[in-house]
C-alpha atoms as a PDB file:
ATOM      1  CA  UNK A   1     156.027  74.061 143.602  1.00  0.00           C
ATOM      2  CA  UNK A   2     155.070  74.816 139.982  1.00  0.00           C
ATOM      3  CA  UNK A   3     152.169  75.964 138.512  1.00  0.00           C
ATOM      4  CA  UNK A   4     150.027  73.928 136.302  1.00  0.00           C
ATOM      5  CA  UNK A   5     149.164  75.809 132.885  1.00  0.00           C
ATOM      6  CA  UNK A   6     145.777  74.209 131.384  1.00  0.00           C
ATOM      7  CA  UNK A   7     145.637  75.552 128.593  1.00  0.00           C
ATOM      8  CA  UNK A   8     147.600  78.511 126.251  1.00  0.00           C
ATOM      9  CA  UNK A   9     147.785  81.717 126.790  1.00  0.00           C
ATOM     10  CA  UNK A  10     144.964  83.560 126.031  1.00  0.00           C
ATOM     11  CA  UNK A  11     145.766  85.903 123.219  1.00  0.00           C
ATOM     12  CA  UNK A  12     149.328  84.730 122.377  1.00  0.00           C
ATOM     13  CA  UNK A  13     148.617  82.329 119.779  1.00  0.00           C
ATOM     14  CA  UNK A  14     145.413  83.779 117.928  1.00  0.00           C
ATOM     15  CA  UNK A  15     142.237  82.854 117.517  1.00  0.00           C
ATOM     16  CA  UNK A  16     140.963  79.350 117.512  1.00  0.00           C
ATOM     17  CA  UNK A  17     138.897  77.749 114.631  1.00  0.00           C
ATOM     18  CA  UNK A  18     135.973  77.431 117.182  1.00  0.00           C
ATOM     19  CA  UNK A  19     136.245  81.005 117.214  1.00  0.00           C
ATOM     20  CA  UNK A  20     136.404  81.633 113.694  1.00  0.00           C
ATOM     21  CA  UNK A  21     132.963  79.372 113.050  1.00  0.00           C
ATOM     22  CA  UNK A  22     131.445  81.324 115.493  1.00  0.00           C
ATOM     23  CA  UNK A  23     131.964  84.595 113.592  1.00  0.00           C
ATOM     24  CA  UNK A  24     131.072  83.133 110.429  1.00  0.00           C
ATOM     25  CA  UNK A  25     127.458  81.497 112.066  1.00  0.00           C
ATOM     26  CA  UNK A  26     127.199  85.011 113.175  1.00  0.00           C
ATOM     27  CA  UNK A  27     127.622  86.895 110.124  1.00  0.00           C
ATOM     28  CA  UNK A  28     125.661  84.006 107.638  1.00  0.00           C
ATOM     29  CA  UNK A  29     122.412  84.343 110.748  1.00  0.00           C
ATOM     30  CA  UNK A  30     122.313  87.945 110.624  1.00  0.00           C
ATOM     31  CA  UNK A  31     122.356  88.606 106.425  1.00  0.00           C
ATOM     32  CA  UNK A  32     119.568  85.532 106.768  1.00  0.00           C
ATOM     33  CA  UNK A  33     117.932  87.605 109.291  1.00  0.00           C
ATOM     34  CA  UNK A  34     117.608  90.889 107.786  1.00  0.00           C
ATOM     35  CA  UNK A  35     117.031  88.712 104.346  1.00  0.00           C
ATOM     36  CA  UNK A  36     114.021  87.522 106.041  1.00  0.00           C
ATOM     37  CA  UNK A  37     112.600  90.364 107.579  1.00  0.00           C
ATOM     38  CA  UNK A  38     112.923  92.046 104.736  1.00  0.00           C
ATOM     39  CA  UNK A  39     110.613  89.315 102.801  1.00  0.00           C
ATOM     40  CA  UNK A  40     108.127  89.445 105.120  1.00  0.00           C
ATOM     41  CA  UNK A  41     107.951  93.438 105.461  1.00  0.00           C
ATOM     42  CA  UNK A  42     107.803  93.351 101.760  1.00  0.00           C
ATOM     43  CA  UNK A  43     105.048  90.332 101.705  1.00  0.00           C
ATOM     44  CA  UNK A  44     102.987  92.251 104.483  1.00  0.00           C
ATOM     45  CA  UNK A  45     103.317  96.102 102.206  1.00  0.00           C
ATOM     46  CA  UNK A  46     101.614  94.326  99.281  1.00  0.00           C
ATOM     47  CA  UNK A  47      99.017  92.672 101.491  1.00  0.00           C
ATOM     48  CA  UNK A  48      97.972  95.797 103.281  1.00  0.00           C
ATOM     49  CA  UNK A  49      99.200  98.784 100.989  1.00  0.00           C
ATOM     50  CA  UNK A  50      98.773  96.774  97.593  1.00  0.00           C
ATOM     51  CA  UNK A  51      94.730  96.436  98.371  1.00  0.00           C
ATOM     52  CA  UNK A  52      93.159  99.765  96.857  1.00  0.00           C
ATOM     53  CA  UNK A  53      89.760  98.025  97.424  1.00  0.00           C
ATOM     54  CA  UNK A  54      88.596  96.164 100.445  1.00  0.00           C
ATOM     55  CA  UNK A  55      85.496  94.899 102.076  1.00  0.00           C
ATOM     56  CA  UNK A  56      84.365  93.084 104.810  1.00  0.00           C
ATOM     57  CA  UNK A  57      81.293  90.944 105.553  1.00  0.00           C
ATOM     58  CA  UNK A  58      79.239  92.340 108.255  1.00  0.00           C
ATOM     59  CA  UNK A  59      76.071  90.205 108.493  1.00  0.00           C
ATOM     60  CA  UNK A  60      74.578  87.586 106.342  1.00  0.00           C
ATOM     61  CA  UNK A  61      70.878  86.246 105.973  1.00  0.00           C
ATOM     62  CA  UNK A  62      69.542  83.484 104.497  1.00  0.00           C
ATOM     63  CA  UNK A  63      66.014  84.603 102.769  1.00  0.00           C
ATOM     64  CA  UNK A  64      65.025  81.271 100.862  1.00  0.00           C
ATOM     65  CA  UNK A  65      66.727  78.416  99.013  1.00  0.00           C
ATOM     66  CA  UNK A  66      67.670  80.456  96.427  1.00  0.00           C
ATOM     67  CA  UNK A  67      68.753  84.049  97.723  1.00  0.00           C
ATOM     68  CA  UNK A  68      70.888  85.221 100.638  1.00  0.00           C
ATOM     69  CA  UNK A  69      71.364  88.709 101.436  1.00  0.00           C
ATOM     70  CA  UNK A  70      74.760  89.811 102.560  1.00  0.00           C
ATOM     71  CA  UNK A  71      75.601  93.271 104.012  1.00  0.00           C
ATOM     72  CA  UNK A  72      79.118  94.374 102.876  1.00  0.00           C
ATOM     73  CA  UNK A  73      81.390  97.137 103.908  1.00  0.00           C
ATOM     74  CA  UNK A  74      83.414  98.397 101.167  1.00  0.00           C
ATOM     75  CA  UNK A  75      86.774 100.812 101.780  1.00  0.00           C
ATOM     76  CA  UNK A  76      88.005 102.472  98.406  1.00  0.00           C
ATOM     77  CA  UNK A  77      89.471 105.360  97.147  1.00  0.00           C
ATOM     78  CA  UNK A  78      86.993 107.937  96.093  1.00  0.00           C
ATOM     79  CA  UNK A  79      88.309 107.714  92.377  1.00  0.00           C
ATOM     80  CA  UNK A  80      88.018 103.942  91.992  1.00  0.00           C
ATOM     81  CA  UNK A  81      85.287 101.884  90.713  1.00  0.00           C
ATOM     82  CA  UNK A  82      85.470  98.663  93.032  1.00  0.00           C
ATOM     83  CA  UNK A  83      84.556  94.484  92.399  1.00  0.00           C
ATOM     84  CA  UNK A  84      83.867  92.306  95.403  1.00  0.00           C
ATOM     85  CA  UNK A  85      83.287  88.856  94.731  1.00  0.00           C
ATOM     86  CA  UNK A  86      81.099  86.626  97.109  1.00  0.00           C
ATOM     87  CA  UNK A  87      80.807  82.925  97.313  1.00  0.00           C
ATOM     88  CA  UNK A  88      78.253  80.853  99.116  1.00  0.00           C
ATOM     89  CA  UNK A  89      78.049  77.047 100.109  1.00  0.00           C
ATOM     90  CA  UNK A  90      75.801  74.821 101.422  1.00  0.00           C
ATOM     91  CA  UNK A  91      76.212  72.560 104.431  1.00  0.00           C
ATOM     92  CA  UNK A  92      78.357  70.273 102.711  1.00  0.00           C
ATOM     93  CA  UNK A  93      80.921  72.928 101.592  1.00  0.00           C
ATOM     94  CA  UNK A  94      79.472  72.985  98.137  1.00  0.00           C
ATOM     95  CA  UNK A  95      79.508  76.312  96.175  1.00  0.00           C
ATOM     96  CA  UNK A  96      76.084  77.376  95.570  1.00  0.00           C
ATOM     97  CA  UNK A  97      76.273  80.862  94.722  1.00  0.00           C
ATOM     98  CA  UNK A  98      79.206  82.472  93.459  1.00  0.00           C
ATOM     99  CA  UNK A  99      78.969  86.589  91.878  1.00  0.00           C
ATOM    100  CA  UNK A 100      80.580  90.031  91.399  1.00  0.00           C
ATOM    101  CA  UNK A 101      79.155  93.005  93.083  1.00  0.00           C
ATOM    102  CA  UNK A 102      79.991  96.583  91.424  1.00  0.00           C
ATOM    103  CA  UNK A 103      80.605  99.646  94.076  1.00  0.00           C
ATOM    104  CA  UNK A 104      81.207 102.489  91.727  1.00  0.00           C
ATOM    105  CA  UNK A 105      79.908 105.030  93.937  1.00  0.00           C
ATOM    106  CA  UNK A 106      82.498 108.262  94.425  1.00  0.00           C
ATOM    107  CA  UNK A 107      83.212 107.888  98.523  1.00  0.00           C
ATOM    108  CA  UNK A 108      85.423 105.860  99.636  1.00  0.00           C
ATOM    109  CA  UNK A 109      83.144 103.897 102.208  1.00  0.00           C
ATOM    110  CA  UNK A 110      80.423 101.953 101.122  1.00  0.00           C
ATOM    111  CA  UNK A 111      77.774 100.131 103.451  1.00  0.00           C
ATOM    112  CA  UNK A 112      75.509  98.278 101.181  1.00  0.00           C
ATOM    113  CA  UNK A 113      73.341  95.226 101.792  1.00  0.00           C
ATOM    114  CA  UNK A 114      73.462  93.234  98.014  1.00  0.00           C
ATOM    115  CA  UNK A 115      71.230  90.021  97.106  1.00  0.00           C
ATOM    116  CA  UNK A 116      73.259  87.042  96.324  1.00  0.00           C
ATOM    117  CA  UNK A 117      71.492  84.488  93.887  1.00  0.00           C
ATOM    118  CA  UNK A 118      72.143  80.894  95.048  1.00  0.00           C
ATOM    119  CA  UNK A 119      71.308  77.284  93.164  1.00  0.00           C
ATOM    120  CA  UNK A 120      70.149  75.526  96.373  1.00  0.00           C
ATOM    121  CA  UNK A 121      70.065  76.833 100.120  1.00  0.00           C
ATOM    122  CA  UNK A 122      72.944  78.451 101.436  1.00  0.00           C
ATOM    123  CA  UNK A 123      74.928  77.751 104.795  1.00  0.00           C
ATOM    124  CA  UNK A 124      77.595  80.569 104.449  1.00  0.00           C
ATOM    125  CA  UNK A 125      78.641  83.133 102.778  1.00  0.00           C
ATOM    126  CA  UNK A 126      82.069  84.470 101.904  1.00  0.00           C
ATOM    127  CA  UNK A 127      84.329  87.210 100.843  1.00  0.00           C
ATOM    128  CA  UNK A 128      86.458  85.829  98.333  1.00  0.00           C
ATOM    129  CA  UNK A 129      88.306  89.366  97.682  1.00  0.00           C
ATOM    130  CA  UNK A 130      87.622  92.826  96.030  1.00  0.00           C
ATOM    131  CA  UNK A 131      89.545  94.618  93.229  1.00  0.00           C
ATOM    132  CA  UNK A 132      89.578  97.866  90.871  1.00  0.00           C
ATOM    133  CA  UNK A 133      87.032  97.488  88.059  1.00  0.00           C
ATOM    134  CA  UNK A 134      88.998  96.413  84.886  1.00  0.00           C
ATOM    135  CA  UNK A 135      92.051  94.346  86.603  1.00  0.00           C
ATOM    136  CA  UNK A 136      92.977  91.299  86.048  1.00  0.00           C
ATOM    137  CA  UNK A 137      92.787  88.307  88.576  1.00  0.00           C
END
């Protein structure tokens, strides 16, 4: 009795074309990979290392229709002179209030409760972001 072969032999004839667009799926994912990874890791340096001023809203109250006071905590480097800007809007998402706040004290944390001027009554208030005195937006 004979045996029945199903296929070549493995090795003898090289390497299929199957094989071949395997390798090259392989190759192009992996340079997209790393391509990727390495826009992100650059995206997420300037987020975090690019800020030399940054502040966070810790508390917000609404005094009248035309004022809110807003405590902010500011994070800078001793040197810098730093700009927050803060926006508030009514209950129908309306900007109300919208000014720049000055931090040019010489630490580099800054807990300061600042008065926000407002053109009717005010439902929120929010960071809209914080730079070094003199840049440009």
């Amino acid at each position: 009795m004979s045996a029945v072969r199903e296929g070549l032999p493995e090795g003898r004839y090289g390497r299929s074309a199957d094989e071949r667009a395997d390798r090259k799926l392989k190759v192009v994912g992996s340079v997209l990979g790393v391509g990727l990874l390495a826009v992100v890791g650059w995206i997420g340096w300037d987020y975090v290392g690019g800020q030399s001023v940054s502040a966070e809203v810790i508390k917000f109250q609404i005094v009248s229709d035309s004022e809110v006071k807003v405590h902010l905590e500011v994070r800078k480097d001793a040197s810098v002179t730093g700009v927050c800007t803060l926006d508030s809007q009514d209950q129908d998402h309306g900007e109300v209030g919208r000014a720049d706040f000055t931090f040019p004290q010489k630490t580099t944390r800054v807990d300061e409760v600042v008065t926000l001027k407002t053109t009717g009554r005010a439902t929120m208030v929010e960071l809209v972001g914080c730079q070094e005195a003199g840049t440009a937006r």
